[in-house]
C-alpha atoms as a PDB file:
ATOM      1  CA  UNK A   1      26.599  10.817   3.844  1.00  0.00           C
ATOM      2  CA  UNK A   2      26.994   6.841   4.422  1.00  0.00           C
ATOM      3  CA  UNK A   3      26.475   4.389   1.932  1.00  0.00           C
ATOM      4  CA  UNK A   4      25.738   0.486   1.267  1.00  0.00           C
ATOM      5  CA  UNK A   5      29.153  -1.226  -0.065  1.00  0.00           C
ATOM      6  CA  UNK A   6      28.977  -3.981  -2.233  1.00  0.00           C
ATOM      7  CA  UNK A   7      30.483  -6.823   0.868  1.00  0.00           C
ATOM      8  CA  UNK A   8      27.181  -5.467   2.806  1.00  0.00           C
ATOM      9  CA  UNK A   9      25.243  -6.196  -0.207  1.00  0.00           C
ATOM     10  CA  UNK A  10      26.418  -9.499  -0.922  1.00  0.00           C
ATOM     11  CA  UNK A  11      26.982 -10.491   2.031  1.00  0.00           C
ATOM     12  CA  UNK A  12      22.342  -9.960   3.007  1.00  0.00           C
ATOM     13  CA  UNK A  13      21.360 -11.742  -0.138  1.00  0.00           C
ATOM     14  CA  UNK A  14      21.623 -14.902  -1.328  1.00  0.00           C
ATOM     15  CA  UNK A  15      21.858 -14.708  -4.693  1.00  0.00           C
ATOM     16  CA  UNK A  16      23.489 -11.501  -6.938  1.00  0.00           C
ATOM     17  CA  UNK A  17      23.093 -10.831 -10.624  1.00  0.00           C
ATOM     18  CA  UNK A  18      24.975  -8.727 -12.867  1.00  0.00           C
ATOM     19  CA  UNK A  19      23.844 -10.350 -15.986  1.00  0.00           C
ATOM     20  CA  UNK A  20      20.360 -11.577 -16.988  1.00  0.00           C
ATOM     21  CA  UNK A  21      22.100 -15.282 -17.498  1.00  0.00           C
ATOM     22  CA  UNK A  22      22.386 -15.066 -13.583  1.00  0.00           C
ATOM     23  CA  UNK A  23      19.120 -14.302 -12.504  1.00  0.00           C
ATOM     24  CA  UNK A  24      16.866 -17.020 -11.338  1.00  0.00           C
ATOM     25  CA  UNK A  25      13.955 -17.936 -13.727  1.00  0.00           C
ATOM     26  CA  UNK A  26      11.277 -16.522 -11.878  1.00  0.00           C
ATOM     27  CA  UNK A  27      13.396 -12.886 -11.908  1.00  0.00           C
ATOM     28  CA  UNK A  28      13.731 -12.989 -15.571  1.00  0.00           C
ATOM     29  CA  UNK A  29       9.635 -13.671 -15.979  1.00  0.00           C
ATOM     30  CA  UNK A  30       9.354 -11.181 -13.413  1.00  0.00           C
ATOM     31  CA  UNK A  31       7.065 -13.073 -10.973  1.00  0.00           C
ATOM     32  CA  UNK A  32       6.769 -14.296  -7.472  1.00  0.00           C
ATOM     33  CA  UNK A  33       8.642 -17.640  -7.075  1.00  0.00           C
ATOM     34  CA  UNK A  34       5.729 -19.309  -4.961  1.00  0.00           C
ATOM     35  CA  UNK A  35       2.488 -17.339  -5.921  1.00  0.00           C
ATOM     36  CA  UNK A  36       0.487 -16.470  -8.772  1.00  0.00           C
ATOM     37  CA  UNK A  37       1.578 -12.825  -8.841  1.00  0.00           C
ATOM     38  CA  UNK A  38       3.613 -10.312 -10.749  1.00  0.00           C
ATOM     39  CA  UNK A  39       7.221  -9.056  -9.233  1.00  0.00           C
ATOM     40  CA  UNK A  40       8.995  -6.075 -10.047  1.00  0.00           C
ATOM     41  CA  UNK A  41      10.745  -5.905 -13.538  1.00  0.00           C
ATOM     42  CA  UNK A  42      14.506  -5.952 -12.683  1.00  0.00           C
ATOM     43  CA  UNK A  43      14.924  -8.148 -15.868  1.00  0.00           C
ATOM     44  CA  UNK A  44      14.124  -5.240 -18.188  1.00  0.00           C
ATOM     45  CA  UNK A  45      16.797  -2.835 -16.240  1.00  0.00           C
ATOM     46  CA  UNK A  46      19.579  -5.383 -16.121  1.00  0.00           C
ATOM     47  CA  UNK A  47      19.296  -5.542 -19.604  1.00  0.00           C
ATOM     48  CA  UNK A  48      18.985  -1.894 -20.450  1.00  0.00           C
ATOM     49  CA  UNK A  49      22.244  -1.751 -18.637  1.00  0.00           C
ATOM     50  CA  UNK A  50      23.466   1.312 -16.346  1.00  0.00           C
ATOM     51  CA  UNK A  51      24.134   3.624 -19.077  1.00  0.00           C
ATOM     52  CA  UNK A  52      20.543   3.227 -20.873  1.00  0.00           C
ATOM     53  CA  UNK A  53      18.778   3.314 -17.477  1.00  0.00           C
ATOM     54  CA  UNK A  54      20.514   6.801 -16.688  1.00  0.00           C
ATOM     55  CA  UNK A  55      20.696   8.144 -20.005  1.00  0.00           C
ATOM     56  CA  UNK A  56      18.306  10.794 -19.787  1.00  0.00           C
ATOM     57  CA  UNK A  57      20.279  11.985 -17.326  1.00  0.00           C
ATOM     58  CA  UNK A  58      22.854  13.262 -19.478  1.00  0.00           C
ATOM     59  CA  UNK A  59      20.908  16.118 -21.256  1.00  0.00           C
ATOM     60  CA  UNK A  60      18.868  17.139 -18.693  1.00  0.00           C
ATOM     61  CA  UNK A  61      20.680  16.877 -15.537  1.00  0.00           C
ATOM     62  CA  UNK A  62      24.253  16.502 -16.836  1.00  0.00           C
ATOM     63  CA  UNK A  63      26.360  17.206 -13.878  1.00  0.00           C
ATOM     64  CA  UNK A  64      24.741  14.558 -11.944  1.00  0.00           C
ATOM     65  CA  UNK A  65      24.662  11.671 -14.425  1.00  0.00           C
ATOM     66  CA  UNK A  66      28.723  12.842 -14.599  1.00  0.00           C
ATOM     67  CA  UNK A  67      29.299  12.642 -10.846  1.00  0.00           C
ATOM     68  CA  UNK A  68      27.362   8.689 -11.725  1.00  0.00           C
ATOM     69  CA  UNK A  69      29.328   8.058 -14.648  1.00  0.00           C
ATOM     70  CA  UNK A  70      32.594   8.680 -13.002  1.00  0.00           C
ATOM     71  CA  UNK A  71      31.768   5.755 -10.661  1.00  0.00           C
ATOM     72  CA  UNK A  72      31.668   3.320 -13.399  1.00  0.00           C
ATOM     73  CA  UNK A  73      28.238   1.651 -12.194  1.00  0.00           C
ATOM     74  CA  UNK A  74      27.329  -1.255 -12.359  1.00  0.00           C
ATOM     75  CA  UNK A  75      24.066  -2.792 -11.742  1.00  0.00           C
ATOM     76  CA  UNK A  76      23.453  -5.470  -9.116  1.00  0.00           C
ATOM     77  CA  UNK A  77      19.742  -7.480  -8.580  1.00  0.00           C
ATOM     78  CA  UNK A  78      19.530  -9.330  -5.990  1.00  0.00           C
ATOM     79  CA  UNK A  79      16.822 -12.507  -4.371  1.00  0.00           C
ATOM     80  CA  UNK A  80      16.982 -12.971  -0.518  1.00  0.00           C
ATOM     81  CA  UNK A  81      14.793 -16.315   0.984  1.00  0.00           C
ATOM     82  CA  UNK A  82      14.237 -16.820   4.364  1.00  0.00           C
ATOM     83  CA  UNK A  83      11.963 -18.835   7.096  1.00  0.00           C
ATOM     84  CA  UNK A  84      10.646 -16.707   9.691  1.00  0.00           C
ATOM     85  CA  UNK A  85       9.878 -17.818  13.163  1.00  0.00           C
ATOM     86  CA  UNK A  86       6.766 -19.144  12.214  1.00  0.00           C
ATOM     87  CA  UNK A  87       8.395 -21.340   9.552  1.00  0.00           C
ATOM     88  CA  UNK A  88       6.580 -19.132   6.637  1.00  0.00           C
ATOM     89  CA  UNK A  89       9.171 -18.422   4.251  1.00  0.00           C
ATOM     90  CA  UNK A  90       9.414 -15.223   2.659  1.00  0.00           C
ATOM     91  CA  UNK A  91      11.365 -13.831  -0.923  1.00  0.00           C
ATOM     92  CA  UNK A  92      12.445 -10.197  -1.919  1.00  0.00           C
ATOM     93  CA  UNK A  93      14.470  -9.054  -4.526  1.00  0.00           C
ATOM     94  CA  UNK A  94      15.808  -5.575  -4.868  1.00  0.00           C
ATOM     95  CA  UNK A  95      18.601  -4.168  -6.899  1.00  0.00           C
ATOM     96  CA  UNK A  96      21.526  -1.453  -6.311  1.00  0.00           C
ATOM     97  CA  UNK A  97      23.516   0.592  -8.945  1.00  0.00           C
ATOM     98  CA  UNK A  98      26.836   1.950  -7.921  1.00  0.00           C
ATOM     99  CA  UNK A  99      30.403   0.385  -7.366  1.00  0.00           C
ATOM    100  CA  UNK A 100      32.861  -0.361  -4.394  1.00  0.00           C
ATOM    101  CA  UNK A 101      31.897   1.718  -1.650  1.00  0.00           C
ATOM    102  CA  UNK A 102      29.041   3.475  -2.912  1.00  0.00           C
ATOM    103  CA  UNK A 103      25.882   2.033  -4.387  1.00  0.00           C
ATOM    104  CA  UNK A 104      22.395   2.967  -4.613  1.00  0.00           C
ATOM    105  CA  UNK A 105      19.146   1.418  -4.206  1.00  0.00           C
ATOM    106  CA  UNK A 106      16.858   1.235  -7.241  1.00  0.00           C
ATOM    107  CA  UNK A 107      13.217   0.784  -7.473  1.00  0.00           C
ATOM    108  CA  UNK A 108      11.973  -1.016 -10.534  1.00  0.00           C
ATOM    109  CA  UNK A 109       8.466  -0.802 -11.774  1.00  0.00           C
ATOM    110  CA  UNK A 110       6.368  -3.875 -12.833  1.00  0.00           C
ATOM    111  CA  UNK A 111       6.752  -4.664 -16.819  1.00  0.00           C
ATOM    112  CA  UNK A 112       5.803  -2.416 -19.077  1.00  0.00           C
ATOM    113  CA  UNK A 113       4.484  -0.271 -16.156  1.00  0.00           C
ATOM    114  CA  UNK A 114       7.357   2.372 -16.608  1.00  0.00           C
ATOM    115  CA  UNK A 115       7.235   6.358 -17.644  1.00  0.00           C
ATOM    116  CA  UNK A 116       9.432   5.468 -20.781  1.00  0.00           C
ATOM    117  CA  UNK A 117       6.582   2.727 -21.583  1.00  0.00           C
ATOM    118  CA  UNK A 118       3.325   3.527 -20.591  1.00  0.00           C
ATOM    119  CA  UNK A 119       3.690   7.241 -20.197  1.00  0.00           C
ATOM    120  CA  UNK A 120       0.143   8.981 -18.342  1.00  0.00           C
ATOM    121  CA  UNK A 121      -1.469   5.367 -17.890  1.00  0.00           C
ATOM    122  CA  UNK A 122       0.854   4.750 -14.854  1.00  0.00           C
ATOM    123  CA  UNK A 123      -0.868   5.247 -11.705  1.00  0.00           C
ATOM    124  CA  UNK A 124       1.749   7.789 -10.367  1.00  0.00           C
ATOM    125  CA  UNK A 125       1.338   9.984 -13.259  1.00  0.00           C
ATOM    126  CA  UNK A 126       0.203  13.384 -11.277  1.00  0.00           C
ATOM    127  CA  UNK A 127       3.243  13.173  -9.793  1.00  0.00           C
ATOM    128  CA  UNK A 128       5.817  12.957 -12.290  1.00  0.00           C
ATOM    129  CA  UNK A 129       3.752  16.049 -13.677  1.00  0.00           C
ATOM    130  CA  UNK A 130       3.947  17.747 -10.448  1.00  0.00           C
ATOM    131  CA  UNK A 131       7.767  18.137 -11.378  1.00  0.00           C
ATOM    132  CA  UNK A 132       9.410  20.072 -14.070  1.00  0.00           C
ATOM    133  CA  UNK A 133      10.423  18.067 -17.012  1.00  0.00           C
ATOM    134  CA  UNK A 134      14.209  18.003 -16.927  1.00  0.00           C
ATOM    135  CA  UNK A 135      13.721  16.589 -13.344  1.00  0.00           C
ATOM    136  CA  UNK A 136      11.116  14.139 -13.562  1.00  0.00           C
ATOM    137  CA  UNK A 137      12.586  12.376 -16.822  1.00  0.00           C
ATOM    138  CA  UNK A 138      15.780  12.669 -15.603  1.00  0.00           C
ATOM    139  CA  UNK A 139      15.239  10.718 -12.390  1.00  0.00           C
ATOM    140  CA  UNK A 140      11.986   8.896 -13.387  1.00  0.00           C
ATOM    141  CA  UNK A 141      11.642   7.678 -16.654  1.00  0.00           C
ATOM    142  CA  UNK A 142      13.103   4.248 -16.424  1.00  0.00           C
ATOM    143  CA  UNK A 143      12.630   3.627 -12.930  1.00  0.00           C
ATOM    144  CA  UNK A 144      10.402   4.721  -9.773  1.00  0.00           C
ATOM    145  CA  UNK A 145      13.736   6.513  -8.526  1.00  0.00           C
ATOM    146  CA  UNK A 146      16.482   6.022  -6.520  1.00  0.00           C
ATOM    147  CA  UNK A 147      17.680   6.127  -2.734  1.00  0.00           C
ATOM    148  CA  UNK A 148      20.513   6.288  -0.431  1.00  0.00           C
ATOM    149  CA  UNK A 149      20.855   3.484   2.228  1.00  0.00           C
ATOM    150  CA  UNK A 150      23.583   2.276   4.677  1.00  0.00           C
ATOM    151  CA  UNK A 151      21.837  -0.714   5.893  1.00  0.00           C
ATOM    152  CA  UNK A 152      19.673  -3.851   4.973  1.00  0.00           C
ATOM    153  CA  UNK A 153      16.869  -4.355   5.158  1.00  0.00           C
ATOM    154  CA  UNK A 154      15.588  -1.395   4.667  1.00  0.00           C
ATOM    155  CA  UNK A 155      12.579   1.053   5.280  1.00  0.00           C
ATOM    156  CA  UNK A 156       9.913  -0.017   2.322  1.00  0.00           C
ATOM    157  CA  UNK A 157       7.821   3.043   3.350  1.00  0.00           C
ATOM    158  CA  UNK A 158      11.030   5.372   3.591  1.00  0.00           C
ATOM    159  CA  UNK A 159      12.864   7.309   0.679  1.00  0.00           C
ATOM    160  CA  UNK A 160      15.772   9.144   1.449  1.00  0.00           C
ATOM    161  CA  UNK A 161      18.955  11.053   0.126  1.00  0.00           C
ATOM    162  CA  UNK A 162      17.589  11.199  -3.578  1.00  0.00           C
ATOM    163  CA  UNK A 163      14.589  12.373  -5.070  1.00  0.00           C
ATOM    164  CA  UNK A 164      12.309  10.365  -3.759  1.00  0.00           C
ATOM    165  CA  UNK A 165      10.850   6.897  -5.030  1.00  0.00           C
ATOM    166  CA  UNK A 166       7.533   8.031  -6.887  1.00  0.00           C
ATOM    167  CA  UNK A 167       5.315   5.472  -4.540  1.00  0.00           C
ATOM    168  CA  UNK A 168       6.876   7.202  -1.269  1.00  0.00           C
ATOM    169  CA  UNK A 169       5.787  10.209  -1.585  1.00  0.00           C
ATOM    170  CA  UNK A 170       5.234  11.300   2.083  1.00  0.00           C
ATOM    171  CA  UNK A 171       2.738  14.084   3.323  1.00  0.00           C
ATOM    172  CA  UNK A 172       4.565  16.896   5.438  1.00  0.00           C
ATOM    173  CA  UNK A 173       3.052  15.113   9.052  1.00  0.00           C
ATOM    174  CA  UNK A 174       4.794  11.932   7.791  1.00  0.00           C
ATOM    175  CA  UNK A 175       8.157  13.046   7.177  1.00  0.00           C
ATOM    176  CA  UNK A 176       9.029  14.584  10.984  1.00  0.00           C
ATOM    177  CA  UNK A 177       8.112  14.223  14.434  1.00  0.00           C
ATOM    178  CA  UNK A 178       5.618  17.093  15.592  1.00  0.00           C
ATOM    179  CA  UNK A 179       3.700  18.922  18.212  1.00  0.00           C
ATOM    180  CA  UNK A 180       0.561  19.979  17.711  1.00  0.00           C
ATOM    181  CA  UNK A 181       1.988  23.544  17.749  1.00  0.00           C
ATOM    182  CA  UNK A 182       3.773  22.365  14.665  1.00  0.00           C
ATOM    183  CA  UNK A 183       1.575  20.694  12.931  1.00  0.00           C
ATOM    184  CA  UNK A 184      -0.615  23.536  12.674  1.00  0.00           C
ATOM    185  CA  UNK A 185       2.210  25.903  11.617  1.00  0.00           C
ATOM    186  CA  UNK A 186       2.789  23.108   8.593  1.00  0.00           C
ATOM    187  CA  UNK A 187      -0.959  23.409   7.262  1.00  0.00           C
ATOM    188  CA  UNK A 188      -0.881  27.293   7.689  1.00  0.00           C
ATOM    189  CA  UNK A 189       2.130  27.606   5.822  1.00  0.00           C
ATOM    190  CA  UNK A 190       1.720  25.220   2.902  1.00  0.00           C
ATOM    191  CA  UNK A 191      -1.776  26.594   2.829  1.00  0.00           C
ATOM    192  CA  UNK A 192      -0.407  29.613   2.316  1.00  0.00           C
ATOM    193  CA  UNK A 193       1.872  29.071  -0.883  1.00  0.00           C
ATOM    194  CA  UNK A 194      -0.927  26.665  -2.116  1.00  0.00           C
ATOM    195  CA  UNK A 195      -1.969  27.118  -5.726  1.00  0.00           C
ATOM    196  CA  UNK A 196      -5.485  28.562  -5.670  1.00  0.00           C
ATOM    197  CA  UNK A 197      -6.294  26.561  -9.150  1.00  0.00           C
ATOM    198  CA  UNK A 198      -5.611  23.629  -8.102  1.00  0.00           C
ATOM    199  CA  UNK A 199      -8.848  21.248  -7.877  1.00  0.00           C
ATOM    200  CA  UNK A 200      -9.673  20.621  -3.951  1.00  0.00           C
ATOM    201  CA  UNK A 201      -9.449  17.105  -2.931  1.00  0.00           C
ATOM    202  CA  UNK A 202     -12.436  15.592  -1.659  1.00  0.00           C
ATOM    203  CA  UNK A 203     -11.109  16.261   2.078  1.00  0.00           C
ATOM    204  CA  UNK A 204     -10.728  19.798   1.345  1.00  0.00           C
ATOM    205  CA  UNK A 205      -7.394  19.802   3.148  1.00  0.00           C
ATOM    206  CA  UNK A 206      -5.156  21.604   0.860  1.00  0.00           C
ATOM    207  CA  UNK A 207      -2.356  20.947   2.983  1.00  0.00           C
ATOM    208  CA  UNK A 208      -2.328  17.311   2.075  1.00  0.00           C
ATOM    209  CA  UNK A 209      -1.855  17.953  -1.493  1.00  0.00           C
ATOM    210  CA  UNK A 210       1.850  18.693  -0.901  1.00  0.00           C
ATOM    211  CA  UNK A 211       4.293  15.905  -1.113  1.00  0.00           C
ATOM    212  CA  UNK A 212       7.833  15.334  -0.305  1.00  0.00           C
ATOM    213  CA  UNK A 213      10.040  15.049  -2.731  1.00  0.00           C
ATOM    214  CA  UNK A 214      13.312  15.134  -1.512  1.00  0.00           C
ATOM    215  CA  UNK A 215      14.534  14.100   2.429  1.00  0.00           C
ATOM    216  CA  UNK A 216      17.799  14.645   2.594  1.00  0.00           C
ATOM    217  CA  UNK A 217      18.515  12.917   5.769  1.00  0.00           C
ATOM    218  CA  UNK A 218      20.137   9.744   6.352  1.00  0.00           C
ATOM    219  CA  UNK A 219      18.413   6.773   6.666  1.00  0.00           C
ATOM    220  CA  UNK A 220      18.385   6.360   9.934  1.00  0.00           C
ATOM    221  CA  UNK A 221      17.424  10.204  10.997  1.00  0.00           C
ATOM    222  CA  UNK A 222      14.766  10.405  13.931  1.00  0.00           C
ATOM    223  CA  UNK A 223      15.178  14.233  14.243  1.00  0.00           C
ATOM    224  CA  UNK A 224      14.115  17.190  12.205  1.00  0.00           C
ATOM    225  CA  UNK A 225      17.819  18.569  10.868  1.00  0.00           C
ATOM    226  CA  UNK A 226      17.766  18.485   7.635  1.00  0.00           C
ATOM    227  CA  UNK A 227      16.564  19.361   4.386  1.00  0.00           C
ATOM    228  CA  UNK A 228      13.277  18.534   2.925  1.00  0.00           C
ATOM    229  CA  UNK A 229      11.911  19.883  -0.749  1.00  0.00           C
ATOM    230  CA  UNK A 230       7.880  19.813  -1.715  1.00  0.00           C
ATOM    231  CA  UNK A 231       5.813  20.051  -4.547  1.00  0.00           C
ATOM    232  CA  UNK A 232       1.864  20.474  -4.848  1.00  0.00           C
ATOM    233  CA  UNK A 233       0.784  17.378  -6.377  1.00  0.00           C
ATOM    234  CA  UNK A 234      -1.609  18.361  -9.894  1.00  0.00           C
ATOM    235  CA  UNK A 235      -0.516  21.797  -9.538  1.00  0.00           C
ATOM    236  CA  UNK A 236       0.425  22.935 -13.174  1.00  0.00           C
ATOM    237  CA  UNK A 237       2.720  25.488 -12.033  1.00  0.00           C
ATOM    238  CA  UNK A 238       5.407  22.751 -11.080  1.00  0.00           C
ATOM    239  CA  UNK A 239       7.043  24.884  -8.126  1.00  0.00           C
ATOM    240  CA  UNK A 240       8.873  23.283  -5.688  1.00  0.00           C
ATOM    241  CA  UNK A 241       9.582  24.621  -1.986  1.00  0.00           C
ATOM    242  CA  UNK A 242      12.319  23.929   0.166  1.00  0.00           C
ATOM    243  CA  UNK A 243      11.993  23.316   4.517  1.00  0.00           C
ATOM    244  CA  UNK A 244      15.257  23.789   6.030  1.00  0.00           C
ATOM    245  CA  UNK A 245      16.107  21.375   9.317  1.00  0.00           C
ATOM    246  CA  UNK A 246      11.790  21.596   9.917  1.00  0.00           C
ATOM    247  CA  UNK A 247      10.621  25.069  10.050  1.00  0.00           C
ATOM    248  CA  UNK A 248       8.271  25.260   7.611  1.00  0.00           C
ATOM    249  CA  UNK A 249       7.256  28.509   9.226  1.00  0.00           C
ATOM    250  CA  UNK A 250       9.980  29.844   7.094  1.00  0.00           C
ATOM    251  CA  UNK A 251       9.248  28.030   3.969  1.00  0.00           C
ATOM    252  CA  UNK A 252      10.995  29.184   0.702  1.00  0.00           C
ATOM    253  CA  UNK A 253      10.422  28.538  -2.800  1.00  0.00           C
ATOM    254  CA  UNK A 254      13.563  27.128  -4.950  1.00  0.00           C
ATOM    255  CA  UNK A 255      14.607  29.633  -7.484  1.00  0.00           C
ATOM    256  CA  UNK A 256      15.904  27.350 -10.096  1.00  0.00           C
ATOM    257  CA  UNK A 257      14.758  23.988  -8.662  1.00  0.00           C
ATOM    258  CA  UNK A 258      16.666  22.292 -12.029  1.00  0.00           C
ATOM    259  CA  UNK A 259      20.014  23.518 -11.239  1.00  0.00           C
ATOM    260  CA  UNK A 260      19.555  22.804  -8.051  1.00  0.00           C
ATOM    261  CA  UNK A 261      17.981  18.848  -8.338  1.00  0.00           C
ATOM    262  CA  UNK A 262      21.265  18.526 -10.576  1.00  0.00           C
ATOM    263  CA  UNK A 263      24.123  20.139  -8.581  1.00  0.00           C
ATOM    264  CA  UNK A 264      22.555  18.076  -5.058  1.00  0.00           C
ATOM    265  CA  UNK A 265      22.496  14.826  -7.117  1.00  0.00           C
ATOM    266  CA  UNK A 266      25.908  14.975  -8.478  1.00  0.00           C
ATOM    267  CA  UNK A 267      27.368  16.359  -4.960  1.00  0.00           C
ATOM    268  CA  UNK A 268      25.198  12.885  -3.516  1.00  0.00           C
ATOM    269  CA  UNK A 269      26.875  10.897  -6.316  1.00  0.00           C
ATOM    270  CA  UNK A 270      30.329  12.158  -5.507  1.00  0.00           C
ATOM    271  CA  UNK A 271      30.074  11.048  -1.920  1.00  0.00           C
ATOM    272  CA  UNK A 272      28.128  13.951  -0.060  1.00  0.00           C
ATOM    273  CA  UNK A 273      30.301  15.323   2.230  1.00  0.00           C
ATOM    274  CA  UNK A 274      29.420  17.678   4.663  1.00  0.00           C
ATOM    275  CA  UNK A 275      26.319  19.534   4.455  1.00  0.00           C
ATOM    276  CA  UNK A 276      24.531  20.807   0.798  1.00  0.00           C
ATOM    277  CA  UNK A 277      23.509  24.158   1.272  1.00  0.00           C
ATOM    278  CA  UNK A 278      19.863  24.161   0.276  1.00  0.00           C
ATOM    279  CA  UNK A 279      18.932  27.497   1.212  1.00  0.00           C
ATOM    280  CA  UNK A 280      21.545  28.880  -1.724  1.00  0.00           C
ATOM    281  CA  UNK A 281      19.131  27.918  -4.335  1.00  0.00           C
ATOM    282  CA  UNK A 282      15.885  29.470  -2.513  1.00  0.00           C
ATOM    283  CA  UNK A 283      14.065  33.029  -1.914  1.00  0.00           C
END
C-alpha cells in the first residue's frame, strides 16, 4: 500500500501546523478566511493531540492503535491558497496524522459537531449505529475517520484504505464500475442478506440501504480487485458483509467483524504489504 510522506505534504501546502500557535487565525476560530461561514474544527484536534484523538483506540481496537503508536504520530494541519484560471481564489485546509513516510489523512468535524460531543444529534448518527461499538468509537468518536492517500489533491467524494470517512459512505453502484448484468446481481444479493426489520426507505429499494464501509483499494484503483466491507445502514443487528475483488454474487458475512476491523487497521498502520486476506475472517 502507498502512502503520502511528509516532503509531499509540505511541499502542496502553503502553510503547516503542528501547534495551535502556528495556525493562522481564521484556523484557530475555525472559519472560512474570506466568507461568513464555518470551517472544519482542526483547532480542537491539534490540541487534543495524537494520543487523545486515538485514545479510544487503545481499549477497543488495541492492536491497531499499537501498530499507530509505534509510528510516533504526529499531527500536521495544513491551509493551501490559490488563484484559479479565472483569477477566483480558492482556500482548503486539511490535516494528516502519521510520521516520515507514512501519514494519514484526517477528517475533522465542524466544532462541537463531533461523536465525543454531540453524540445522536450529529447528522451521521445512523451510521455510527450501523457499526458495532468497539468499531465505531474506536475509529469515529473524535473525528469523521481516516484515509489512506498517495497523492494531493485528493478525491473529496472518495474514502479509501481505512474505514471509511462517515460523510463518504458510498452505495454498492458507486464504489465499482458495472454492467447491467452486475448491477442486478448487487441488488439481488444485498437484497437477499437484507434485514427484514429494517424500516423501508421511501424508495423502497432495499438495496440502497447498504453502505460501504471499508474500500480497500488504493486511491487511485479504477478496477474491481479488491476488498470492499458493508453494513445496512439503521439495521440494529450491526452485521457487516464482506465483497471480495467485486463479486457480490458470493457475498459473505464477517464472523468477528471486531477482530477483524482491528487486525486490517494495524496491518494498514504497519505499512500494508501485500495483500490482507479478507476472506479469513468471513463465512
Amino acid at each position: 500500500m502507498k502512502f503520502l510522506t511528509r516532503q509531499q505534504i509540505q511541499l502542496y501546502f502553503d502553510r503547516v501546523a503542528t501547534t495551535l500557535d502556528e495556525l493562522s487565525p481564521h484556523m484557530r476560530l475555525a472559519r472560512h478566511p474570506t466568507r461568513d461561514a464555518d470551517s472544519y474544527d482542526y483547532a480542537t484536534l491539534l490540541t487534543m493531540g495524537p494520543e487523545a484523538i486515538i485514545a479510544p483506540m487503545e481499549r477497543l481496537q488495541p492492536k491497531a492503535h499499537a501498530a499507530l503508536i509505534a509510528l510516533n504520530p504526529e499531527l500536521l494541519v495544513c491551509e493551501l491558497t490559490s488563484t484559479g484560471q479565472s483569477r477566483i481564489q480558492t482556500w482548503t485546509n486539511d490535516a494528516f496524522l502519521g510520521s516520515g513516510e507514512r501519514y494519514f489523512r484526517i477528517s475533522a468535524n465542524f466544532r462541537d459537531d463531533s461523536i465525543a460531543s454531540a453524540g445522536e444529534k450529529i447528522v451521521y448518527w445512523f451510521r455510527y449505529m450501523s457499526l458495532p461499538p468497539e468499531i465505531s468509537k474506536a475509529y469515529y468518536w473524535h473525528s469523521k475517520g481516516m484515509e489512506v492517500i498517495h497523492e494531493l489533491p485528493s478525491n473529496p467524494h472518495q474514502s479509501r484504505g481505512l474505514p471509511a470517512k462517515l460523510d463518504v459512505w458510498l452505495r454498492a453502484d458507486q464504489v465499482g464500475r458495472w454492467s447491467k448484468k452486475q448491477l442486478d446481481e448487487i441488488k439481488v444479493s444485498l437484497e437477499a442478506v437484507a434485514d427484514k426489520d429494517v424500516a423501508p426507505r421511501k424508495d423502497g429499494l432495499v438495496w440502497k440501504s447498504f453502505a460501504c464501509v471499508l474500500d480497500s483499494r488504493e486511491q487511485d484503483a479504477d478496477d474491481n480487485t479488491g476488498d470492499l466491507l458493508f453494513v445496512q445502514e439503521r439495521s440494529s443487528s450491526q452485521r457487516v458483509f464482506h465483497v471480495h475483488d467485486g463479486n457480490f454474487g458470493a457475498i459473505r458475512q464477517v464472523v468477528d467483524p471486531v477482530k477483524l476491523f482491528d487486525e486490517y487497521v494495524a496491518w494498514v498502520f504497519s505499512g500494508g504489504s501485500g495483500r490482507f486476506d479478507f476472506r479469513a475472517y468471513s463465512a
